[in-house]
N, C-alpha and C. Protein backbone atom coordinates (compact mmCIF):
# COMPACT_ATOMS: atom_id res chain seq x y z
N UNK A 1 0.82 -1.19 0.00
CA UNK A 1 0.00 0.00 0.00
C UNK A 1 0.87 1.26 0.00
N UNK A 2 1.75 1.50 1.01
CA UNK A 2 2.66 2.67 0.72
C UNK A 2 3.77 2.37 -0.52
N UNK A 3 4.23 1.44 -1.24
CA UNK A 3 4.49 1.58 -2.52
C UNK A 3 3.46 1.94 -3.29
N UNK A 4 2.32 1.58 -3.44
CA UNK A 4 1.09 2.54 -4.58
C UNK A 4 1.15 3.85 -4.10
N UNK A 5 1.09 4.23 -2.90
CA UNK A 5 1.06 5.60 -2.16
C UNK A 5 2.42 6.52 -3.07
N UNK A 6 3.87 6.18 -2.65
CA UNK A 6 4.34 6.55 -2.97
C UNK A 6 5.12 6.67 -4.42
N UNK A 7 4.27 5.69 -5.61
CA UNK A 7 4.18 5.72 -6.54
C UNK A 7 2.99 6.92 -7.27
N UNK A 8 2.12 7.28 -6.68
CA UNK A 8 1.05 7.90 -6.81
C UNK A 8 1.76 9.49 -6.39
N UNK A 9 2.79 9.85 -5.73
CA UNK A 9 2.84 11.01 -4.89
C UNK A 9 4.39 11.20 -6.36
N UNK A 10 4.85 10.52 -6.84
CA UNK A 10 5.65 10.76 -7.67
C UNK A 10 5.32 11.27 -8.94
N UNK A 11 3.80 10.79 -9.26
CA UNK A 11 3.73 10.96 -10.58
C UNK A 11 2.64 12.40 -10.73
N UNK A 12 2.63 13.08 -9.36
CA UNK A 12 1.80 14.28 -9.43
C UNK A 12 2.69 14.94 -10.12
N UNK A 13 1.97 16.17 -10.55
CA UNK A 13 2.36 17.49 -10.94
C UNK A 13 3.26 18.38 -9.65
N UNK A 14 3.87 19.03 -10.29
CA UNK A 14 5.22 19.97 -9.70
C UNK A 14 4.11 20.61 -8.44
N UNK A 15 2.98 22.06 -8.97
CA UNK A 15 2.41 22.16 -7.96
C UNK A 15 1.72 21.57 -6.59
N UNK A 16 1.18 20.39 -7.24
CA UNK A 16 0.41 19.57 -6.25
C UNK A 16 1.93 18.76 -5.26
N UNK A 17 2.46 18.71 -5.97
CA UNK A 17 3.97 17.96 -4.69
C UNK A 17 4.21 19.19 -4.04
N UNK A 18 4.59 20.47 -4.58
CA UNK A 18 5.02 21.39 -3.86
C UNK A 18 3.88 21.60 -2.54
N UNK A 19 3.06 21.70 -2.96
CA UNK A 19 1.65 21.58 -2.06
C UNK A 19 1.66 20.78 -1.23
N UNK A 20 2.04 19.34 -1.11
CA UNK A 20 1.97 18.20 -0.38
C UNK A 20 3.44 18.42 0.66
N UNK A 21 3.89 18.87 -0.05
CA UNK A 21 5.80 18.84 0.80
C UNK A 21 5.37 19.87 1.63
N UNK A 22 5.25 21.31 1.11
CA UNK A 22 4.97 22.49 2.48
C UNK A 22 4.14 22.00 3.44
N UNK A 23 2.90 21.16 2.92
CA UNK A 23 1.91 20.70 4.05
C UNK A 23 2.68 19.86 5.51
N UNK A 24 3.89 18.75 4.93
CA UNK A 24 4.62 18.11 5.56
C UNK A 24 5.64 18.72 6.82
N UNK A 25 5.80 19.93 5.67
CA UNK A 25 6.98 20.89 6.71
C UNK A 25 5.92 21.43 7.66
N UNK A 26 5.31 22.42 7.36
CA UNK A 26 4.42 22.91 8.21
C UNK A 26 4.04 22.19 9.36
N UNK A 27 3.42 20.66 8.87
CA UNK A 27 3.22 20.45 10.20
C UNK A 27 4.50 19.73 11.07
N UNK A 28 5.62 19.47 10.43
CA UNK A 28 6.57 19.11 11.28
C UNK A 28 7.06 20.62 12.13
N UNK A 29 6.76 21.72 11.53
CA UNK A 29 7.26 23.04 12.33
C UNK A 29 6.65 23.24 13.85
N UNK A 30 4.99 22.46 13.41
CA UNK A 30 4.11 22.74 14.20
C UNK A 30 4.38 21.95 15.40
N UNK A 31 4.61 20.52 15.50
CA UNK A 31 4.99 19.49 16.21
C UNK A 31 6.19 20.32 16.87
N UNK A 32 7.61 20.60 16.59
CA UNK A 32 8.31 21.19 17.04
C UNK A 32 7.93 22.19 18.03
N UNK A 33 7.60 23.25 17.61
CA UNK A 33 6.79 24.10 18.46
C UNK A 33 6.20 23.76 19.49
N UNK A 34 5.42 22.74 19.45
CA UNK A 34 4.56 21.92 20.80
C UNK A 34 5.72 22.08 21.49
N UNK A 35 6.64 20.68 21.04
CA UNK A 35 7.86 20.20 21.61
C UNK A 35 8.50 21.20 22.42
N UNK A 36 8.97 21.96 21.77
CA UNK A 36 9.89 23.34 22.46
C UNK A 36 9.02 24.32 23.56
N UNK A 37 7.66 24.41 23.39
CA UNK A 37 7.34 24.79 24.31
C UNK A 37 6.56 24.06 25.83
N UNK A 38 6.99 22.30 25.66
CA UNK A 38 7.24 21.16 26.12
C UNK A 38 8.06 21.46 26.90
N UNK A 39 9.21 21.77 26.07
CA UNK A 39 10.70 21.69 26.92
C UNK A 39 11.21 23.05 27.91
N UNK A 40 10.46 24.18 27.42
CA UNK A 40 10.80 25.24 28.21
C UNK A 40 9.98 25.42 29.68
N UNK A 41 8.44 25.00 29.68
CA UNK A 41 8.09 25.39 30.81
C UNK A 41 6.94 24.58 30.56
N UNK A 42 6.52 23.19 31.36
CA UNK A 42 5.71 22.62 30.64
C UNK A 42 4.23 22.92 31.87
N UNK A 43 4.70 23.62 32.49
CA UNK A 43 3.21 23.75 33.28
C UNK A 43 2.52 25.46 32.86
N UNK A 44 3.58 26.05 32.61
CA UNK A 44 2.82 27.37 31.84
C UNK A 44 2.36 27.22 31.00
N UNK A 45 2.91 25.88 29.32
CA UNK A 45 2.32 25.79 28.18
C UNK A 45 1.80 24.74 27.77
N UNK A 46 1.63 24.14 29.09
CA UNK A 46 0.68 23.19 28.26
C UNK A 46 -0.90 23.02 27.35
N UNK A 47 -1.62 23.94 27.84
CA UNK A 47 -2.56 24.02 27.38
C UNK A 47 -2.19 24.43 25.88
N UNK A 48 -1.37 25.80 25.30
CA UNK A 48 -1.20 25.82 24.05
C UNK A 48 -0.18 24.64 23.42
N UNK A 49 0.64 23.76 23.92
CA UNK A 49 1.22 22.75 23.26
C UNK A 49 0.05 21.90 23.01
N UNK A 50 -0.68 21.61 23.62
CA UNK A 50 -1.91 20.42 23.52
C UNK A 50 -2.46 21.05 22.26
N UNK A 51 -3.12 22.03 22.18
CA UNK A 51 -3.82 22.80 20.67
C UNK A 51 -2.79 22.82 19.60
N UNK A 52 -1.69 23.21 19.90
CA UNK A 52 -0.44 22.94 18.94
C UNK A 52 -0.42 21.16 18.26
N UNK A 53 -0.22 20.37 19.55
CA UNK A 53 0.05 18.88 18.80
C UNK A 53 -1.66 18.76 17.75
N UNK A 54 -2.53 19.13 18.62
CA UNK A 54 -3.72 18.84 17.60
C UNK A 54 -4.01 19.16 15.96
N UNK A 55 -3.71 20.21 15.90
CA UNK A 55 -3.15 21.22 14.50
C UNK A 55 -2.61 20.52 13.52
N UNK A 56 -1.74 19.67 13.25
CA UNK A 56 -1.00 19.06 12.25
C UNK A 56 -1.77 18.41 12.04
N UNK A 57 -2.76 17.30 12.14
CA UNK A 57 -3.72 17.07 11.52
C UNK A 57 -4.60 17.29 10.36
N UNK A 58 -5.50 18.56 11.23
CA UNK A 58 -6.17 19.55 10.38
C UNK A 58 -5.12 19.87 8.90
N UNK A 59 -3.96 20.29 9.21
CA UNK A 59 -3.51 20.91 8.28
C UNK A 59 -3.08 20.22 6.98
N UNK A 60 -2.72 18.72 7.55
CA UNK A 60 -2.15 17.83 6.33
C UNK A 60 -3.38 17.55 5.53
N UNK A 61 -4.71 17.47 6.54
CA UNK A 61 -6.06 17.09 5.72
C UNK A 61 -6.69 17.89 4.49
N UNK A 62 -6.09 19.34 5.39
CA UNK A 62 -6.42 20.16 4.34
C UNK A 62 -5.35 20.05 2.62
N UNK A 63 -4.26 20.15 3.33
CA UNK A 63 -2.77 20.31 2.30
C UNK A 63 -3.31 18.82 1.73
N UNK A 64 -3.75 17.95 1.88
CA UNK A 64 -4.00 16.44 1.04
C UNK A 64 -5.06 16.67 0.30
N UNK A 65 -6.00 17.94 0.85
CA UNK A 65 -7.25 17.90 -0.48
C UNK A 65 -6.93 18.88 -1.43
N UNK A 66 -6.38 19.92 -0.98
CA UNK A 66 -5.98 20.68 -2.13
C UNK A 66 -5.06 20.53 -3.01
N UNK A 67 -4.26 19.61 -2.56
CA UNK A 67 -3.08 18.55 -3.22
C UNK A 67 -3.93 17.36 -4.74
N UNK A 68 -4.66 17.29 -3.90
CA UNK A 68 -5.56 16.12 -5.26
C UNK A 68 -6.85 16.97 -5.94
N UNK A 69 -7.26 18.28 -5.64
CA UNK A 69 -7.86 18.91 -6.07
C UNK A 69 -6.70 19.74 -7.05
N UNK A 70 -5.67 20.18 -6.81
CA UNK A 70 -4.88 21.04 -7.95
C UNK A 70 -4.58 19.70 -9.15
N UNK A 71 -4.23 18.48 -8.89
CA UNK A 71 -3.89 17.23 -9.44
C UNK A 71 -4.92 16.96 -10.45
N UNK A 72 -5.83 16.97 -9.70
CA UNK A 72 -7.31 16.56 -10.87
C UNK A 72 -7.69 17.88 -12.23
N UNK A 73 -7.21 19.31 -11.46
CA UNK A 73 -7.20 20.12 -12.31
C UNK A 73 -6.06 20.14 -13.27
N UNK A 74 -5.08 19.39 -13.14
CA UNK A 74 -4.01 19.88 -13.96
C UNK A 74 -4.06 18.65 -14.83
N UNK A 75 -4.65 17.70 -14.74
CA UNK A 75 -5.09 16.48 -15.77
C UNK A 75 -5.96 16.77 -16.51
């Protein structure tokens, strides 16, 4: 299954990968962020690290539809 996956993510268009890769970074920035504000003071931030780890989610869901929505347009 992740060989079809990543056979499928190769043969997109330039935009729609570029689209899919920022989505990836983004939310690895986001995870970090939790993390670091994990590591600095974890009883002042926890409440915004918790909304932080939740976030990357949302965001790849989104970055994955507009990823196969630019894909379908450029076919």
């Amino acid at each position: 299954m992740i060989k079809k996956l990543m056979e499928r993510i190769n043969k997109m268009s330039a935009q729609a990968y570029t689209t899919l890769k920022l989505t990836y970074i983004i939310s690895i920035l986001i995870l970090s962020a939790a993390l670091a504000l994990l590591i600095i003071d974890r009883r002042r931030y926890l409440d915004i690290a918790r909304e932080l780890y939740s976030l990357p989610q949302a965001v790849l869901l989104v970055g994955g539809i507009v990823s196969l929505v630019m894909e379908d347009m450029s076919s």
